[in-house]
Protein backbone atom coordinates (compact mmCIF):
# COMPACT_ATOMS: atom_id res chain seq x y z
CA UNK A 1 54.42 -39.09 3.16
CA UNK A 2 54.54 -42.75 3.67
CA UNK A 3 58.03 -44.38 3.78
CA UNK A 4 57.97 -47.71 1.18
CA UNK A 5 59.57 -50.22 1.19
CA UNK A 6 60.94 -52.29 -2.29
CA UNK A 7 62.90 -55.91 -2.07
CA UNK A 8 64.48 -57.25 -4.79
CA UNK A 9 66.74 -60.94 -5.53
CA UNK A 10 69.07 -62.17 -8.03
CA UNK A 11 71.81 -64.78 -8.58
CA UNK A 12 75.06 -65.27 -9.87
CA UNK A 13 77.39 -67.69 -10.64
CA UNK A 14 81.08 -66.76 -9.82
CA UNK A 15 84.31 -67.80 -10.07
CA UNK A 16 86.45 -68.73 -7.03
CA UNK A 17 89.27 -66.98 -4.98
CA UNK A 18 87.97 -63.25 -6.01
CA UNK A 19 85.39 -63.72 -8.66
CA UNK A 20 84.29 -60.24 -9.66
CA UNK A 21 80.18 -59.16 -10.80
CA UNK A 22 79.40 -55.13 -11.35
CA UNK A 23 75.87 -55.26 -10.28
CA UNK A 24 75.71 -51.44 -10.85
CA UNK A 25 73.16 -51.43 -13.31
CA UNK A 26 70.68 -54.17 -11.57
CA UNK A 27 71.00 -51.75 -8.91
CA UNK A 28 70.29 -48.54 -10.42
CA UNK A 29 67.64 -50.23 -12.69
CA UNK A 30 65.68 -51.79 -9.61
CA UNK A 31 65.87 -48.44 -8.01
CA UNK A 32 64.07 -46.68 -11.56
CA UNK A 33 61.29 -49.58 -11.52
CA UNK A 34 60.92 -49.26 -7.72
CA UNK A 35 58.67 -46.09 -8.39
CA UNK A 36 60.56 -44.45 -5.49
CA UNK A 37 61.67 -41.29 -6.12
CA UNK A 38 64.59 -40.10 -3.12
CA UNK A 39 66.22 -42.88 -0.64
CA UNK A 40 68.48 -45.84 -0.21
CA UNK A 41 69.22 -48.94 -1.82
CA UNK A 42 70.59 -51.47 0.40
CA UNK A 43 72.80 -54.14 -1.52
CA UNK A 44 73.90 -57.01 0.63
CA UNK A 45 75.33 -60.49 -0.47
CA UNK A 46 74.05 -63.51 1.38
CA UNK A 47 76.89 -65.60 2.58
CA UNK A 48 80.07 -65.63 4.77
CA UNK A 49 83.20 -65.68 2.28
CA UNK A 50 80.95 -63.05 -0.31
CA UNK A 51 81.13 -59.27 0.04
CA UNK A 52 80.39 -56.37 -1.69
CA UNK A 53 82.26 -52.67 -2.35
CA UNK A 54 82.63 -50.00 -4.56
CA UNK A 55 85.89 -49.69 -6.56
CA UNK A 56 86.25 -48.26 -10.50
CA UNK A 57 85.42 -51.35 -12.02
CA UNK A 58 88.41 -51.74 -14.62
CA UNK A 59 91.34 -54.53 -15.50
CA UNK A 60 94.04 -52.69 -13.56
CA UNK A 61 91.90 -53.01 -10.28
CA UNK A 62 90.81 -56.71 -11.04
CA UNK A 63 94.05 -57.44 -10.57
CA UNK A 64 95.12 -54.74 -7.84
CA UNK A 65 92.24 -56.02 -5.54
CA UNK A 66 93.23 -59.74 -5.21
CA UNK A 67 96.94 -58.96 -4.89
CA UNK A 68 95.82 -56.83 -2.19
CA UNK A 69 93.76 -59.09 -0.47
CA UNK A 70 96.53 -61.99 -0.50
CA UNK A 71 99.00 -59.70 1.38
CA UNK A 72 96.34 -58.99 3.81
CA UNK A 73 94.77 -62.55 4.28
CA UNK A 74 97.41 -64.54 2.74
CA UNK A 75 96.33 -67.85 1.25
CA UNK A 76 99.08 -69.77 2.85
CA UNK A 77 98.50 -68.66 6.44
CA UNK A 78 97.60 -71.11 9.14
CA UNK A 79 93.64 -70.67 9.73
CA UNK A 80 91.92 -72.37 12.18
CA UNK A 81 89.30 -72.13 10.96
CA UNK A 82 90.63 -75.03 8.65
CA UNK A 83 90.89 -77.37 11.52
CA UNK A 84 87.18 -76.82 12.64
CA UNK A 85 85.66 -77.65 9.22
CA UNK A 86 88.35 -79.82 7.50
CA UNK A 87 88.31 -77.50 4.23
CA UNK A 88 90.36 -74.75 2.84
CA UNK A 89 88.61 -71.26 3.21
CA UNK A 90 89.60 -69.35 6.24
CA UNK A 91 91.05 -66.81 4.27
CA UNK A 92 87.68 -66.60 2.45
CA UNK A 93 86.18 -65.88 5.97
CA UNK A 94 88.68 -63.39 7.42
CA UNK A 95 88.64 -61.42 3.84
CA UNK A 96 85.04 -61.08 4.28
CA UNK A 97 84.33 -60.43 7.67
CA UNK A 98 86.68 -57.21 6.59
CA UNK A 99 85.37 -56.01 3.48
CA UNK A 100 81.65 -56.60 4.35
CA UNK A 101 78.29 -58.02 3.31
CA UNK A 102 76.79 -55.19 2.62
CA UNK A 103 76.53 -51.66 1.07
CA UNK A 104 74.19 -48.75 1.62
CA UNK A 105 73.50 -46.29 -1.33
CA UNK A 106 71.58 -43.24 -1.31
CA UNK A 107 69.29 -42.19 -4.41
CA UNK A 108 67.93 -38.56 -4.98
CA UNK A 109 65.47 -38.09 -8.50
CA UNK A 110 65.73 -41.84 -9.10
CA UNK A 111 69.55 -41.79 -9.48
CA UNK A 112 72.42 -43.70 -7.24
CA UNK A 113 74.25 -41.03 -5.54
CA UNK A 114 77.63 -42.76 -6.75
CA UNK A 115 80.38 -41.04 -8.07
CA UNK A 116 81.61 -41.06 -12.23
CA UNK A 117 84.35 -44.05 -11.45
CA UNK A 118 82.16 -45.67 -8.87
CA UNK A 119 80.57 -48.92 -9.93
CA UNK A 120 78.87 -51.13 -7.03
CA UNK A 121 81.05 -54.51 -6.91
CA UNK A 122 79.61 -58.05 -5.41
CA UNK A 123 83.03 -60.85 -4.68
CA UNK A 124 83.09 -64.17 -4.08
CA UNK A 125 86.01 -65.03 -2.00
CA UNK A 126 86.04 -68.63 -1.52
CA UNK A 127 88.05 -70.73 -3.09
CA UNK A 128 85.88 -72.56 -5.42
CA UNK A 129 82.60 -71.14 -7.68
CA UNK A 130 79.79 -70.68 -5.95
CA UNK A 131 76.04 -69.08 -6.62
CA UNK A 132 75.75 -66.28 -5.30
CA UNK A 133 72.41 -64.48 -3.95
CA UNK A 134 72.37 -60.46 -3.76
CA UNK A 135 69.47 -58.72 -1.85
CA UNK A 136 68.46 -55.48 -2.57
CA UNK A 137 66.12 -53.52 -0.45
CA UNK A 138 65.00 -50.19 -1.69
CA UNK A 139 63.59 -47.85 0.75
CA UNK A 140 62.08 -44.35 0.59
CA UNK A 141 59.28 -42.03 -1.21
């Protein structure tokens, strides 16, 4: 059987320092009208303060996740990044390059392998809004 091979875009427009988007059903309903059957759905976020997880999308979290990224990148650290570029977003950067641009999701019988609490999460960590593009590339039989 022939492997194929599926690519899919959208946008979003998101708010700054941790703006949330559950892209869990774009993702499960590009894999259905994919015509694929059994593989993997590769989300990844285009940009270098953006990432994308998996968490139980609910309010406790939304707030959970950014408290936890603060204590971990903190906001008022010295960055040099911020002397290269003259702006404010090395924080953006570092929680990034940590989380990760990208997420890798196996499907069997059309359906995302992910768990009952599991919903596929896209961030924008800069500090202002930005658009943001995900990719999704769906491969398999």
């Amino acid at each position: 059987m022939e492997m194929k091979v599926v690519s899919r875009k959208f946008s979003y427009e998101m708010e700054g320092d941790v703006g949330f988007e559950d892209v869990t059903r774009l993702v499960e309903d590009a894999v259905t009208e994919s015509g694929l059957r059994n593989g993997t759905v590769t989300v990844f976020v285009v940009g270098s303060t953006a990432a994308v997880t998996t968490f139980e999308y609910e309010p406790g979290l939304l707030k959970d996740i950014p408290r936890a990224l603060e204590t971990i990148a903190p906001s008022n650290a010295d960055y040099a990044h911020h002397e290269t570029w003259h702006d404010d977003n090395g924080k953006s950067h570092v929680r990034a390059a940590l989380m990760g641009c990208s997420l890798v999701v196996p499907f069997i019988d059309k359906k995302l392998t992910l768990g009952t609490w599991q919903q596929i999460v896209v961030m924008n960590l800069d500090t202002s809004r930005r658009r943001r593009e995900v990719v999704l590339q769906i491969m398999g039989e």
